[in-house]
Protein backbone atom coordinates (compact mmCIF):
# COMPACT_ATOMS: atom_id res chain seq x y z
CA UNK A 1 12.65 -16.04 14.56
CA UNK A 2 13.57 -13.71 12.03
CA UNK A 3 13.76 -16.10 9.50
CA UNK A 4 9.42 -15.45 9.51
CA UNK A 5 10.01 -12.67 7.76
CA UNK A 6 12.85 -13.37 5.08
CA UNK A 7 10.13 -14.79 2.28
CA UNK A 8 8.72 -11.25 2.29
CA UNK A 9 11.81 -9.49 1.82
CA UNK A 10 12.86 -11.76 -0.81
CA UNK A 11 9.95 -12.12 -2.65
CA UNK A 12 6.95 -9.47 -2.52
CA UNK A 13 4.11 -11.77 -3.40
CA UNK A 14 4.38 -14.30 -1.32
CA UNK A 15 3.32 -15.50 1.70
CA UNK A 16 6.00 -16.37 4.43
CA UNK A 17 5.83 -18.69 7.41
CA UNK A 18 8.13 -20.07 10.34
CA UNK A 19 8.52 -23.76 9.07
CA UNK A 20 9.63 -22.97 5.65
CA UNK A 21 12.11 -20.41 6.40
CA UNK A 22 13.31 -21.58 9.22
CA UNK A 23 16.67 -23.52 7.38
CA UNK A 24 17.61 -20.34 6.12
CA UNK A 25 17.75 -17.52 8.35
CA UNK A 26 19.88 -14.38 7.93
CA UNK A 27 21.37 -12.52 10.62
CA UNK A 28 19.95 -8.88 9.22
CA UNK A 29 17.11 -8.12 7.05
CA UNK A 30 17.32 -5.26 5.44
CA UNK A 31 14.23 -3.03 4.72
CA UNK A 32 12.60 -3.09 1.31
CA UNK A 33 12.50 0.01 -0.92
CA UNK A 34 9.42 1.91 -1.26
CA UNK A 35 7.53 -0.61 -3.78
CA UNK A 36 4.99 0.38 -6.57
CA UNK A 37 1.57 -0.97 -6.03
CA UNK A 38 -0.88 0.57 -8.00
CA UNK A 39 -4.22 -2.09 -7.60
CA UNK A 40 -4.92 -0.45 -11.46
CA UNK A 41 -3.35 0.33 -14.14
CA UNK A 42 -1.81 3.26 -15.12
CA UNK A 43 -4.81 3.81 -17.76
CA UNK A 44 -7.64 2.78 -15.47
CA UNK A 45 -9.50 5.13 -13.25
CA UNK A 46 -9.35 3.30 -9.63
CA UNK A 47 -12.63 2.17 -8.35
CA UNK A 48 -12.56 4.97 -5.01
CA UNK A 49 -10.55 7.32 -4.13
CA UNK A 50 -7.96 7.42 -1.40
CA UNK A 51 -10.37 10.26 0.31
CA UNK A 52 -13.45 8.50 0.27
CA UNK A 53 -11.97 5.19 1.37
CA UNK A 54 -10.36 6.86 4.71
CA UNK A 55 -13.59 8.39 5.23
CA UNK A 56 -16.23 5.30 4.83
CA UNK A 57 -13.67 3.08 6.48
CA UNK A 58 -13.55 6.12 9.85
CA UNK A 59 -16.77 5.09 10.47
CA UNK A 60 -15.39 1.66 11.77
CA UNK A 61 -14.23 2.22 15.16
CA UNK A 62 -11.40 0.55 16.92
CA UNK A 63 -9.52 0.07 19.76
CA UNK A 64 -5.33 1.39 20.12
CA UNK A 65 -2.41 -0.91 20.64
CA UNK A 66 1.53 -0.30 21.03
CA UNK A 67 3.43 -2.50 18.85
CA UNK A 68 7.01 -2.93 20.16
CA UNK A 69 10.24 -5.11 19.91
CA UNK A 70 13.53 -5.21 21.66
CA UNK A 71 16.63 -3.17 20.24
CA UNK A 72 18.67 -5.92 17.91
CA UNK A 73 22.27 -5.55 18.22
CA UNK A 74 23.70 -2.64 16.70
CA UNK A 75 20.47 -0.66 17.22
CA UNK A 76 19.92 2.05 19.42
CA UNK A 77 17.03 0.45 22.13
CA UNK A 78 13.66 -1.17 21.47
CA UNK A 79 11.58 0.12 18.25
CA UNK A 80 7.92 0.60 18.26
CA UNK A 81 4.72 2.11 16.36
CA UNK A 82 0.93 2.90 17.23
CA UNK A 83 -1.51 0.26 15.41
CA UNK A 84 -4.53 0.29 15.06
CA UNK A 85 -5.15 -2.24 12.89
CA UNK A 86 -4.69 -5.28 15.51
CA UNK A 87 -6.76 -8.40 15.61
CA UNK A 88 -7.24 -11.91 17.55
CA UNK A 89 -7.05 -14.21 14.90
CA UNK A 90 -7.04 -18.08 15.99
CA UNK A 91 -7.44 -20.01 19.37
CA UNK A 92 -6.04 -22.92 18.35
CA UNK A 93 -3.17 -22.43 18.07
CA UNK A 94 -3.66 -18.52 19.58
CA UNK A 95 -2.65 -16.29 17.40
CA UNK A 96 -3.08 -12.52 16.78
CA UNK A 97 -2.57 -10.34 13.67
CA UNK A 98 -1.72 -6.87 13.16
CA UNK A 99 -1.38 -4.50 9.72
CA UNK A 100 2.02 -2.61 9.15
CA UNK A 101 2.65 -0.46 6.08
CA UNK A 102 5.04 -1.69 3.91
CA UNK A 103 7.13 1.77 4.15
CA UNK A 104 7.11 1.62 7.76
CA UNK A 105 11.18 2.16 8.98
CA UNK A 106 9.98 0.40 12.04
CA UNK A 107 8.47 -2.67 10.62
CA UNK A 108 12.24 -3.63 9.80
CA UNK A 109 13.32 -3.45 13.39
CA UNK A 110 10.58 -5.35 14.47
CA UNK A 111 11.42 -8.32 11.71
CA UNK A 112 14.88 -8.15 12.49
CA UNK A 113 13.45 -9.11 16.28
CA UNK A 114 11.35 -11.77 15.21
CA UNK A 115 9.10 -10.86 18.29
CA UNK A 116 6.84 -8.51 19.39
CA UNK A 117 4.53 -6.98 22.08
CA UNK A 118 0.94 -5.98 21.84
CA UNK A 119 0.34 -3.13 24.16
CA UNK A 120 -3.74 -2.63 24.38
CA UNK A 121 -4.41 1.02 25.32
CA UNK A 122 -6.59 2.08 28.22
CA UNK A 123 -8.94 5.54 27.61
CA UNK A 124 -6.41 8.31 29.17
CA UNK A 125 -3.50 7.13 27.27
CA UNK A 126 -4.24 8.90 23.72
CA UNK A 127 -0.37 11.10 24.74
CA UNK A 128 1.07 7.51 24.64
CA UNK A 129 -0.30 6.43 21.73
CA UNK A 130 0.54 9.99 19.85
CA UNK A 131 3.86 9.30 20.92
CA UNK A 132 4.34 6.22 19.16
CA UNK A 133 2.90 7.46 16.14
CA UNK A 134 5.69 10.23 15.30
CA UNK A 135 8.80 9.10 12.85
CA UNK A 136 12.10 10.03 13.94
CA UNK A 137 11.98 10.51 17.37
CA UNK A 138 13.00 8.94 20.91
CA UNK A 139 9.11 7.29 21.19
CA UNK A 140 10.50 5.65 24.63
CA UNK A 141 11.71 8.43 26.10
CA UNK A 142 10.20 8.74 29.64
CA UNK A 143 7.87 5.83 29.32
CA UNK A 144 7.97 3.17 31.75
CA UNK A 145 8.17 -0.30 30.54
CA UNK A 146 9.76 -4.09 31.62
CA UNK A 147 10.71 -6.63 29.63
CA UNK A 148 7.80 -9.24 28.42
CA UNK A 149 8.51 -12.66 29.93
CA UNK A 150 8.38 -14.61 26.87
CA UNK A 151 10.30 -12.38 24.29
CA UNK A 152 11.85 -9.31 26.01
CA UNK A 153 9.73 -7.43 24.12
CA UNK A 154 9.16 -3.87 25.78
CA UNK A 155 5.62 -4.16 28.09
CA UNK A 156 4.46 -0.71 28.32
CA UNK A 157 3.54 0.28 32.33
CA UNK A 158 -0.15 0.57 32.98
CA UNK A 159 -1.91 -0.66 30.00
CA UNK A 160 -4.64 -2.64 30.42
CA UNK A 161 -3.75 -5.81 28.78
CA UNK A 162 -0.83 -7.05 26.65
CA UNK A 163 0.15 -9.60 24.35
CA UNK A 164 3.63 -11.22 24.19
CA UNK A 165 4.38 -13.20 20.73
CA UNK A 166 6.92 -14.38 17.90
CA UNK A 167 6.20 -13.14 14.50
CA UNK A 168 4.55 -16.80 12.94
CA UNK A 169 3.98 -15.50 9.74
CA UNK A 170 4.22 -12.50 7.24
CA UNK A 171 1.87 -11.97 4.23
CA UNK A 172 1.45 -9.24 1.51
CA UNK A 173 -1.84 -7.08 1.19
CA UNK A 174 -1.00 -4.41 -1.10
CA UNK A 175 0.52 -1.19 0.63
CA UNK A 176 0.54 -3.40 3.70
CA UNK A 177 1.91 -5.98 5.25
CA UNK A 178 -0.12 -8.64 7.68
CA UNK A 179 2.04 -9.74 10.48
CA UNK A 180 0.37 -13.15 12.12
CA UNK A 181 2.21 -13.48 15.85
CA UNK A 182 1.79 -16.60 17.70
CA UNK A 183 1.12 -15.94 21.53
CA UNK A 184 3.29 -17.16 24.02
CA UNK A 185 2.13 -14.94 27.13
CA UNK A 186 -0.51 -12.67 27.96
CA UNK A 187 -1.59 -10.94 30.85
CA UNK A 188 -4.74 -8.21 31.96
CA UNK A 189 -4.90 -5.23 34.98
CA UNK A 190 -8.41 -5.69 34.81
CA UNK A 191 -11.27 -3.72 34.30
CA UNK A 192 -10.97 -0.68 32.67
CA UNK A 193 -12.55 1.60 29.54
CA UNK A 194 -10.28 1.11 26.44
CA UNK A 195 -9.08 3.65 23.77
CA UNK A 196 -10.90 3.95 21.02
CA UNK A 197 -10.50 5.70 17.46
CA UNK A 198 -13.12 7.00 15.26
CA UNK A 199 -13.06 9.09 12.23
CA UNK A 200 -9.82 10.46 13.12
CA UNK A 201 -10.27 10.94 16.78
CA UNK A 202 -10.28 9.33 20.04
CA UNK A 203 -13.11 8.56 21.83
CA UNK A 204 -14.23 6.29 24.28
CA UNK A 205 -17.22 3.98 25.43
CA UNK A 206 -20.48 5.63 26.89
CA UNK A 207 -21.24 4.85 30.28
């Protein structure tokens, strides 16, 4: 299923999907350079700044995930990245999206996969999500996890849900990039309090 993602690496600006690219898959995709995207140009004064977007936007809160792929061949194990920026996005058919920066260097392991996990967070595990949010180190080291049963995809132990799924489509939004994954298992523990993040902090629900 990595042919979801070739349109994007080929061609910035547009949208990609399963059923066009499908005829023409490759077997590596390599990641793109850092891009230019100035929204403005280079003589225009942009409409807010970087600091006062982060800081009206912090005042959304939302819950943690784990993002996370199996090793392709040639790579050294699975890959994986804290996101926050997850979503349910259809029920017919069900599909979820999630927001990955377009210099990511695990975004390109993940395409190369052409699946992916969505581990949702419980309260006490803001250590596992810190771990996942470093570049350049082991982020698996001593954490538990099994194989999802649709995909492979890493299933982190004792989250509270999680979300098993093949990358459906791939679309451009300026610095970022919105991966749509179609859902083909899912599974809950049960009750429990999830993590939440809010103006640069965890947090969780009130009793």
């Amino acid at each position: 299923m990595a042919a979801t993602v070739v349109r994007y690496l080929r061609s910035a600006g547009s949208p990609t999907s399963a059923a066009t690219a499908a005829a023409r898959e490759p077997s590596r995709i390599d990641a793109l350079p850092r891009p230019d995207l100035r929204a403005v140009g280079e003589d225009e004064r942009a409409p807010v700044s970087p600091a006062e977007f982060r800081a009206v936007l912090g005042n959304f809160a939302s819950g943690v995930t784990v993002i996370t792929a199996p090793g392709a061949e040639g790579e050294d194990g699975p890959a994986g990245f804290a996101c926050q920026s997850f979503a349910s996005l259809s029920l017919d058919p069900p599909l979820v999206t999630f927001m990955v920066a377009r210099t990511s260097t695990t975004w390109p392991r993940i395409a190369r996969a052409g699946v992916f996990c969505v581990n949702i967070l419980g309260a006490e595990q803001g250590g596992l999500c810190r771990s996942f949010a470093v570049s350049g180190a082991d982020k698996f080291a001593g954490v538990a996890h099994t194989p999802a049963p649709a995909t492979g995809s890493p299933q982190l132990a004792a989250v509270p849900a999680w979300i098993d799924c093949r990358i459906h489509a791939v679309h451009t939004g300026g610095d970022h990039l919105i991966v749509v994954g179609r859902v083909e298992a899912m599974g809950a523990a049960g009750e429990g309090a999830p993590l939440l993040f809010h103006k640069g902090r965890f947090g969780r629900l009130a009793d």
